[in-house]
Protein backbone atom coordinates (compact mmCIF):
# COMPACT_ATOMS: atom_id res chain seq x y z
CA UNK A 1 -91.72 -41.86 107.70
CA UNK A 2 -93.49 -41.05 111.04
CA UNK A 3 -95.63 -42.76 112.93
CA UNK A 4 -99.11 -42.34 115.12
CA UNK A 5 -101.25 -44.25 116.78
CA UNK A 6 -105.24 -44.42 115.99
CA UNK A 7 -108.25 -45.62 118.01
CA UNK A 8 -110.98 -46.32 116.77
CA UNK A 9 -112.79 -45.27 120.13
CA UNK A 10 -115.63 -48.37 121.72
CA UNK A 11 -118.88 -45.22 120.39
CA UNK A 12 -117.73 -45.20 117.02
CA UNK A 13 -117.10 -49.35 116.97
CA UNK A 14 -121.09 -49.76 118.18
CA UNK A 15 -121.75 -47.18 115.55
CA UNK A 16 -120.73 -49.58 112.71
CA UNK A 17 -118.53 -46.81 111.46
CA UNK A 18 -115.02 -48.66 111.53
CA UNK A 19 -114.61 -48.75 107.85
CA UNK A 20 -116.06 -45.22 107.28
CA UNK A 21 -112.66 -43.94 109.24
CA UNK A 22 -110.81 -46.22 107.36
CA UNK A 23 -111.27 -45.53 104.03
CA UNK A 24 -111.02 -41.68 105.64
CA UNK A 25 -107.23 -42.58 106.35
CA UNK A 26 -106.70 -44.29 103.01
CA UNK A 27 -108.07 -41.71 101.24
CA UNK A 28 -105.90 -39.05 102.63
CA UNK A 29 -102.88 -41.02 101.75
CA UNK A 30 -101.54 -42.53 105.11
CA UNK A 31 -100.50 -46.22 105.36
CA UNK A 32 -102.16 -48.33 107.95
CA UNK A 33 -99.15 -50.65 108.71
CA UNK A 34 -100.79 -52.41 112.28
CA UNK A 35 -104.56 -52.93 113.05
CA UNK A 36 -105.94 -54.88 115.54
CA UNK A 37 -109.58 -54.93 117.51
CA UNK A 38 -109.31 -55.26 121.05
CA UNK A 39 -111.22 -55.26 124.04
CA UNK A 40 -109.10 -53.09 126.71
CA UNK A 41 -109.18 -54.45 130.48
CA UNK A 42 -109.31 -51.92 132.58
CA UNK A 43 -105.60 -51.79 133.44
CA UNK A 44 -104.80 -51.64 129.99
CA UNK A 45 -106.93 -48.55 129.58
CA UNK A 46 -105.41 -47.08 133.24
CA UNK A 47 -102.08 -47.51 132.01
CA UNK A 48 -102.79 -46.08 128.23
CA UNK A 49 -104.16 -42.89 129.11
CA UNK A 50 -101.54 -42.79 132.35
CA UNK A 51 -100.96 -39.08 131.37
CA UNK A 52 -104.09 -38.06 132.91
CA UNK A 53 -104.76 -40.04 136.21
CA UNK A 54 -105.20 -36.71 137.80
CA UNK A 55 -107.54 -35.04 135.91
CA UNK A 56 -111.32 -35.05 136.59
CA UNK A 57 -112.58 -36.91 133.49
CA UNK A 58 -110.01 -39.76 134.05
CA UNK A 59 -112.82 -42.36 135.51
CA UNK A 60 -115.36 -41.58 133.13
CA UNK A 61 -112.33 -42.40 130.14
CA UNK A 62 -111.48 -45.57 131.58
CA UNK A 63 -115.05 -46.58 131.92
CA UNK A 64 -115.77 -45.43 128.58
CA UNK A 65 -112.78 -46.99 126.84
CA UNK A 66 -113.79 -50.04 128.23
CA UNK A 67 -117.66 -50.93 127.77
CA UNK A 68 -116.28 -52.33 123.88
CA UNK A 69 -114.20 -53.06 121.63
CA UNK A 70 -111.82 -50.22 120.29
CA UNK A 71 -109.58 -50.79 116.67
CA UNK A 72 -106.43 -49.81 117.17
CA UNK A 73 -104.25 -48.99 114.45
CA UNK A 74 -100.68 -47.76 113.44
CA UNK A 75 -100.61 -44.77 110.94
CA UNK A 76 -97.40 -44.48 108.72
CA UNK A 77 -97.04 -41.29 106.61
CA UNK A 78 -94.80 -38.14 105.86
CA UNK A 79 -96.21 -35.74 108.87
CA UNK A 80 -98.50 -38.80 109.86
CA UNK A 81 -99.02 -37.02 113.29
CA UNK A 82 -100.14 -33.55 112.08
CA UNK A 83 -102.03 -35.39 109.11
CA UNK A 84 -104.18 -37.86 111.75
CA UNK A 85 -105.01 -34.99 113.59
CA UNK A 86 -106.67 -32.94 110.65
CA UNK A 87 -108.25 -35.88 109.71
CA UNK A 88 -110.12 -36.41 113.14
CA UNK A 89 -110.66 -32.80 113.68
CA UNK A 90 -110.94 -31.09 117.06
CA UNK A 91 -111.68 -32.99 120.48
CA UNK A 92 -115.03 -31.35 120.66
CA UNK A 93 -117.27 -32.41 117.70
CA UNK A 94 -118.81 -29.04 118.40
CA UNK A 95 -116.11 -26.78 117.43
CA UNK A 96 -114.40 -29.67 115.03
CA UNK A 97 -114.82 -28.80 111.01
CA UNK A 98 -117.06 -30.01 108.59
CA UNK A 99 -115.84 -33.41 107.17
CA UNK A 100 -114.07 -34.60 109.78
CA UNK A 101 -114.27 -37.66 111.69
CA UNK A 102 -115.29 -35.92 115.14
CA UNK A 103 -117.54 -33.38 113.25
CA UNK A 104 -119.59 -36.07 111.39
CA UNK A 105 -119.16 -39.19 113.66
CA UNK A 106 -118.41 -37.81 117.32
CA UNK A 107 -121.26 -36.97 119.78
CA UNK A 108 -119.53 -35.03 122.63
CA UNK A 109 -116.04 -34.32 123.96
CA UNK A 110 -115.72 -37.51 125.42
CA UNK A 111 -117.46 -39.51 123.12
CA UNK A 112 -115.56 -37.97 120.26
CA UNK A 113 -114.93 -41.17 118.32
CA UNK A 114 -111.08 -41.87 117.25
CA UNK A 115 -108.03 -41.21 119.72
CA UNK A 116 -104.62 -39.67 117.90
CA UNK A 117 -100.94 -39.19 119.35
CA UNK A 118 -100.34 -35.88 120.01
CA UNK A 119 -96.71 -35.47 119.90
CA UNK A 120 -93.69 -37.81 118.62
CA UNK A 121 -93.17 -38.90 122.18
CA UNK A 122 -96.57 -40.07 122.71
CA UNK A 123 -96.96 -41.47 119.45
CA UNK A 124 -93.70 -44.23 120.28
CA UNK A 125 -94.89 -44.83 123.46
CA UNK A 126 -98.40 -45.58 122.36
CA UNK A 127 -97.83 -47.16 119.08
CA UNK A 128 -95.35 -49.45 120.92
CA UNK A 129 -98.03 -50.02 124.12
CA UNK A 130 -99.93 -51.37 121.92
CA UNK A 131 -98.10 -53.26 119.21
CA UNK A 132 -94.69 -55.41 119.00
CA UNK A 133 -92.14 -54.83 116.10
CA UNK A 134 -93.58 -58.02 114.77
CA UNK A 135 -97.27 -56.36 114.24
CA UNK A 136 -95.94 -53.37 112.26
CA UNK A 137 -95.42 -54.37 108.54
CA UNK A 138 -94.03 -50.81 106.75
């Protein structure tokens, strides 16, 4: 079975909409085998989101991720990458489709609600940045 992380992103916590994307992940058959809510520090956050410390938007995501409390969550499922994805829909809530999380819960590209690995290798560095082998129950 594969693995992913999920955030629950600090908008979408404020929104009261945690158990909304929940039962969206339960209901389309992936296993939530790690949760925990957090409040990231900002070095947490720096060194999460490492990847893109060059980029423009990088202070505005740290500052963002930050100002509350984000769930995170391991995602176990057959294709549990591909399947996470679908499920939050494109970055942009704009251009994501109709009954997904970003589409129905996410206000811009920034503040698009839930975070998903992209990749294999991002999903075992993340899931393990933010959970020990004694969080994950399979």
């Amino acid at each position: 079975m594969e693995k992913t992380l999920a955030i629950i992103k600090p908008d979408c916590v404020k929104g009261g909409n945690i158990g909304k994307v929940i039962s969206m992940i339960e209901e389309k058959g992936l296993k939530i085998v790690a949760v925990k809510m957090v409040e990231l520090s900002r070095k947490e956050a720096e060194g999460f989101y490492y990847v893109h410390k060059d980029k423009p938007f990088f202070e505005s995501l740290i500052s963002f991720m930050t100002e509350g409390p984000v769930v995170l969550m391991a995602l176990s499922g057959e294709n549990a990458i591909s399947r996470w994805r679908e499920i939050m829909g494109a970055t942009d809530p704009a251009k994501a489709e109709d009954g997904t999380i970003r589409k129905s819960m996410g206000t811009n590209i920034e503040r698009n609600c839930v975070h998903g690995s992209d990749s294999p290798e991002s999903a075992k560095f993340e899931v393990n940045y933010f959970f020990s082998s004694l969080e994950i129950f399979e």
